[in-house]
C-alpha atoms as a PDB file:
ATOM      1  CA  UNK A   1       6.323  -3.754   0.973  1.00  0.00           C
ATOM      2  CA  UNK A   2       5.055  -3.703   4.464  1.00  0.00           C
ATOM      3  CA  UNK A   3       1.250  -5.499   5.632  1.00  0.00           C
ATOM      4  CA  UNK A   4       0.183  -1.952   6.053  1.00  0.00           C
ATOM      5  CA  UNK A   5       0.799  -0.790   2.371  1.00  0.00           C
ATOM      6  CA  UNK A   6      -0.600  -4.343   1.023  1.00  0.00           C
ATOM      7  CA  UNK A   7      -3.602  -3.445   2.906  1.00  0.00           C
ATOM      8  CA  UNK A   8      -3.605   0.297   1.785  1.00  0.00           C
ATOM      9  CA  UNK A   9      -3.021  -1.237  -1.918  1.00  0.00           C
ATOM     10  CA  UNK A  10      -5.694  -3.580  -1.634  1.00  0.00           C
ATOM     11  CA  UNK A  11      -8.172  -0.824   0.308  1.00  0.00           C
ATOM     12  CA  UNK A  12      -7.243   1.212  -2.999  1.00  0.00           C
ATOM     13  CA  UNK A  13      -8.600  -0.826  -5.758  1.00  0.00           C
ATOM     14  CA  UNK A  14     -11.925  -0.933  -4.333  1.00  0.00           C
ATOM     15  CA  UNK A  15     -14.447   1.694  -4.596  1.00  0.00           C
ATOM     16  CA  UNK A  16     -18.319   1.848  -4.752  1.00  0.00           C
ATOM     17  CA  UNK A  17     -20.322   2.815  -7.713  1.00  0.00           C
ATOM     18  CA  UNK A  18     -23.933   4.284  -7.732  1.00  0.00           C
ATOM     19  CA  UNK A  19     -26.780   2.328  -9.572  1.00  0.00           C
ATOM     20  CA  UNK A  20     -30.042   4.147 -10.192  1.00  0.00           C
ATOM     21  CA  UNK A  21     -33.027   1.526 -11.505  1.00  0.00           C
ATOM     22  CA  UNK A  22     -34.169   3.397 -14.090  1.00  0.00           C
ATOM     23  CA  UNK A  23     -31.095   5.863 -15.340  1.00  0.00           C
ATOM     24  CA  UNK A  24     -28.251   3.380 -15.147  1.00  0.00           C
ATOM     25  CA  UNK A  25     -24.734   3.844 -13.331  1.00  0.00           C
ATOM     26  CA  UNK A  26     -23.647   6.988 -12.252  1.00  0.00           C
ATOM     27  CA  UNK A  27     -21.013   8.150 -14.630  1.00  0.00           C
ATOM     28  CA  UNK A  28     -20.140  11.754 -12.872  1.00  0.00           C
ATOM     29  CA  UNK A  29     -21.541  15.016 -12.959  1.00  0.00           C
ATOM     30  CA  UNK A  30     -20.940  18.055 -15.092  1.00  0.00           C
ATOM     31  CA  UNK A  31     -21.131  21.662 -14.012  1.00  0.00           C
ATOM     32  CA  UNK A  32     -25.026  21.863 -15.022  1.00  0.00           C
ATOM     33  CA  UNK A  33     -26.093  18.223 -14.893  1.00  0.00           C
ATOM     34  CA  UNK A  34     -25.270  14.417 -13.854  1.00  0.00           C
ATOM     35  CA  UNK A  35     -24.766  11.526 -16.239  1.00  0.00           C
ATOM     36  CA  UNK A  36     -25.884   8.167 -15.999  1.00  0.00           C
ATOM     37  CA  UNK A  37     -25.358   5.260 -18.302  1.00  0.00           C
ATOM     38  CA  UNK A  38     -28.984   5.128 -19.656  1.00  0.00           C
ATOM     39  CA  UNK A  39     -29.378   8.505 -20.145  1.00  0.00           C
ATOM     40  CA  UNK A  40     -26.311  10.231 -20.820  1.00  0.00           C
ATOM     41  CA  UNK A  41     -23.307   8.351 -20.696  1.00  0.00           C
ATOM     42  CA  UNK A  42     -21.096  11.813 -21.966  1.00  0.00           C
ATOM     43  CA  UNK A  43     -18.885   9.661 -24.072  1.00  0.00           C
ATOM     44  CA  UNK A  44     -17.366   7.777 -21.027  1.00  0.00           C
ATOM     45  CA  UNK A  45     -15.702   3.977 -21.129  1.00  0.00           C
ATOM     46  CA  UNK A  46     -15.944   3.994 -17.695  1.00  0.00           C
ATOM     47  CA  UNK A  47     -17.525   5.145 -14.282  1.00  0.00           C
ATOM     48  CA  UNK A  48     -16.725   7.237 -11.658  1.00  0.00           C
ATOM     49  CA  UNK A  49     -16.422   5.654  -8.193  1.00  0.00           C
ATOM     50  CA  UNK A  50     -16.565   6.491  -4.600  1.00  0.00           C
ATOM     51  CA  UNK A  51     -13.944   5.425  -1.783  1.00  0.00           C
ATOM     52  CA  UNK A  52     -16.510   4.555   0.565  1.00  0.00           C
ATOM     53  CA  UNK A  53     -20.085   4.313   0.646  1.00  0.00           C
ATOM     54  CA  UNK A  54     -20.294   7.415   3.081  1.00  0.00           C
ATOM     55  CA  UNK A  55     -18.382   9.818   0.057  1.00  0.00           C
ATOM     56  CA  UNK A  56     -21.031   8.287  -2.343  1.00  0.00           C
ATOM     57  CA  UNK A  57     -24.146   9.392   0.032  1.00  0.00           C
ATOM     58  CA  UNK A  58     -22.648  12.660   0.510  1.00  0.00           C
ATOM     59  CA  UNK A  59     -21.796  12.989  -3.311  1.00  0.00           C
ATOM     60  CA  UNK A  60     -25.551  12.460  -3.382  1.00  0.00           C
ATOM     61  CA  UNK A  61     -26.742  14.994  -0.681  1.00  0.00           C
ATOM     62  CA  UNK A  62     -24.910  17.486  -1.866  1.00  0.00           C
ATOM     63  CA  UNK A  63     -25.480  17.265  -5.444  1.00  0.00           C
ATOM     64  CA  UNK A  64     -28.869  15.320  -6.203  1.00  0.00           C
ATOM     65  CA  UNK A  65     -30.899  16.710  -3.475  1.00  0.00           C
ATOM     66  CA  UNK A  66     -29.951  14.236  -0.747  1.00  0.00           C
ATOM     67  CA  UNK A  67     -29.980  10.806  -0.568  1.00  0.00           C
ATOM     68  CA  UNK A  68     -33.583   9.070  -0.222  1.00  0.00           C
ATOM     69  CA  UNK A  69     -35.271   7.806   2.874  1.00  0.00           C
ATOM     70  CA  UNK A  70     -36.605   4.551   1.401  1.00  0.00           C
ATOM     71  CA  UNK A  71     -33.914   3.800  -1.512  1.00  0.00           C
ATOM     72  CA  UNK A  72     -35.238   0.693  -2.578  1.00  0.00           C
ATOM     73  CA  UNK A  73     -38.364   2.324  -3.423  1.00  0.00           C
ATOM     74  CA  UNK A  74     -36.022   4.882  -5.219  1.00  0.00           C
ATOM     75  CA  UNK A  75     -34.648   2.551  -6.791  1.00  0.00           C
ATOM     76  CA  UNK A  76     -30.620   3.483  -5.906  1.00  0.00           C
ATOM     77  CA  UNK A  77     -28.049   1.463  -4.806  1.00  0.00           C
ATOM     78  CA  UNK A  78     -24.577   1.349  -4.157  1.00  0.00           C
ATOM     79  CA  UNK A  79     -22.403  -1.622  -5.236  1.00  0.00           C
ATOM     80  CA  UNK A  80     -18.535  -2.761  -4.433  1.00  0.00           C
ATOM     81  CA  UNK A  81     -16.324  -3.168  -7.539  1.00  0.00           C
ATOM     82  CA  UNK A  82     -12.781  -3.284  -8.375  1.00  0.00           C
ATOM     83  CA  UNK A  83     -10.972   0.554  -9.355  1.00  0.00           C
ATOM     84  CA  UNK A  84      -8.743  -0.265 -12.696  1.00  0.00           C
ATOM     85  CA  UNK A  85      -8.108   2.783 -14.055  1.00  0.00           C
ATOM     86  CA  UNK A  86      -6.299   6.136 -12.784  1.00  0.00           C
ATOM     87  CA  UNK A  87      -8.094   8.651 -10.495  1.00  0.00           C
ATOM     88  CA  UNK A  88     -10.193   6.298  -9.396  1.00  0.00           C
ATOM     89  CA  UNK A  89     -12.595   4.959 -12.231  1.00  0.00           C
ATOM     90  CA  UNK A  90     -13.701   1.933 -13.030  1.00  0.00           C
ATOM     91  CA  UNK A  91     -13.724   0.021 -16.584  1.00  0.00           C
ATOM     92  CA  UNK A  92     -16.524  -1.553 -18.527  1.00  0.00           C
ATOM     93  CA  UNK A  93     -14.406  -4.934 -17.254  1.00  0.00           C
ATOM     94  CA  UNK A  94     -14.733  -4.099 -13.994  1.00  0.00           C
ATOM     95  CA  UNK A  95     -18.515  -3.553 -13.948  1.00  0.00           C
ATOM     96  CA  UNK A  96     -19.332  -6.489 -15.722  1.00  0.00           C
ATOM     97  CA  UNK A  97     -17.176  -8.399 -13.081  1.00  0.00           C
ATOM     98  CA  UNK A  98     -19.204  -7.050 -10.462  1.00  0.00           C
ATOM     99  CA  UNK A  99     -22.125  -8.205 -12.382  1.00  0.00           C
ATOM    100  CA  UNK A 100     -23.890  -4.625 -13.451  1.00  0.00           C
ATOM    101  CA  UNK A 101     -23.749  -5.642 -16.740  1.00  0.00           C
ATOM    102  CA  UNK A 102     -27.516  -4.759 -17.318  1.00  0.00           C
ATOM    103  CA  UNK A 103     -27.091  -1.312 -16.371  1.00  0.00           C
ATOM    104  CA  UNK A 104     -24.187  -0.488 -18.441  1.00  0.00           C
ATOM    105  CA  UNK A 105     -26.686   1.074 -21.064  1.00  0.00           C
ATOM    106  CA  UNK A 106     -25.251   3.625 -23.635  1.00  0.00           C
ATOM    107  CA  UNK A 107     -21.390   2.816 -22.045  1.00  0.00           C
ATOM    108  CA  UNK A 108     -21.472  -0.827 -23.676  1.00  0.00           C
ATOM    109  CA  UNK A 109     -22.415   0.693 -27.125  1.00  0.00           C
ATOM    110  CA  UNK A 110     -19.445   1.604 -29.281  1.00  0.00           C
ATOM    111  CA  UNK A 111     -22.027   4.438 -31.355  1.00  0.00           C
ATOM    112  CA  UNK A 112     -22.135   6.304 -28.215  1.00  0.00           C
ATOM    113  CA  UNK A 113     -18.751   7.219 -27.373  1.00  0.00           C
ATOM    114  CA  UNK A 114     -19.003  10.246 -29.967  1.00  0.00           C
ATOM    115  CA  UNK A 115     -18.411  13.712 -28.433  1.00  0.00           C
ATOM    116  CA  UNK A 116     -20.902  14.404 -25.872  1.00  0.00           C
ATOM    117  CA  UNK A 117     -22.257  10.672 -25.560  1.00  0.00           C
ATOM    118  CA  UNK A 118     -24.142  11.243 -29.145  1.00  0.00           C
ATOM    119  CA  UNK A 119     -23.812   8.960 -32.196  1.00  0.00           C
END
């Protein structure tokens, strides 16, 4: 294995996952809505995540009306963690690791991981 693909490895297990104050982590989106782990977790284990912050703002332009002007006051965020499962998601293991433990919401409760993210 060459320096390059270490680095392309390494540039790999990294993605960025969305954190919205008050609905949770962004989980992905459906064809008719978006779920986040405090709302609507749609039966997930884990999170969708973006390669790079820029995909994650356009992911949000294009599909949740753009990206706010004062996010803080928005109250989203984007945050680094580690990408641990295929096609680019990232496991209840890896969140708490990157310490978003308190927005895990309906993801970290076993009832919830029924058929549509109902108990």
């Amino acid at each position: 294995m060459t320096a390059g693909d270490r680095n392309r490895s390494a540039a790999a297990a990294r993605g960025f996952v969305l954190v919205h104050q008050a609905l949770g982590l962004y989980v992905g989106r459906l064809p008719t809505q978006s779920c986040w782990s405090k709302l609507n977790g749609a039966g997930r284990r884990a999170v969708a995540t973006f390669a790079t912050e820029a995909q994650a703002r356009w992911h949000i332009d294009l599909w949740e009306g753009g990206w706010p002007e004062d996010e803080v006051a928005f109250g989203l965020s984007l945050h680094p963690v580690r990408v641990d499962l295929p096609d680019g998601w990232a496991s209840l293991a890896a969140l708490r690791a990157a310490g978003l433990e308190e927005h895990l919401g309906e993801l970290a409760h076993a009832g919830w991981r029924g058929t549509a993210g109902h108990c």
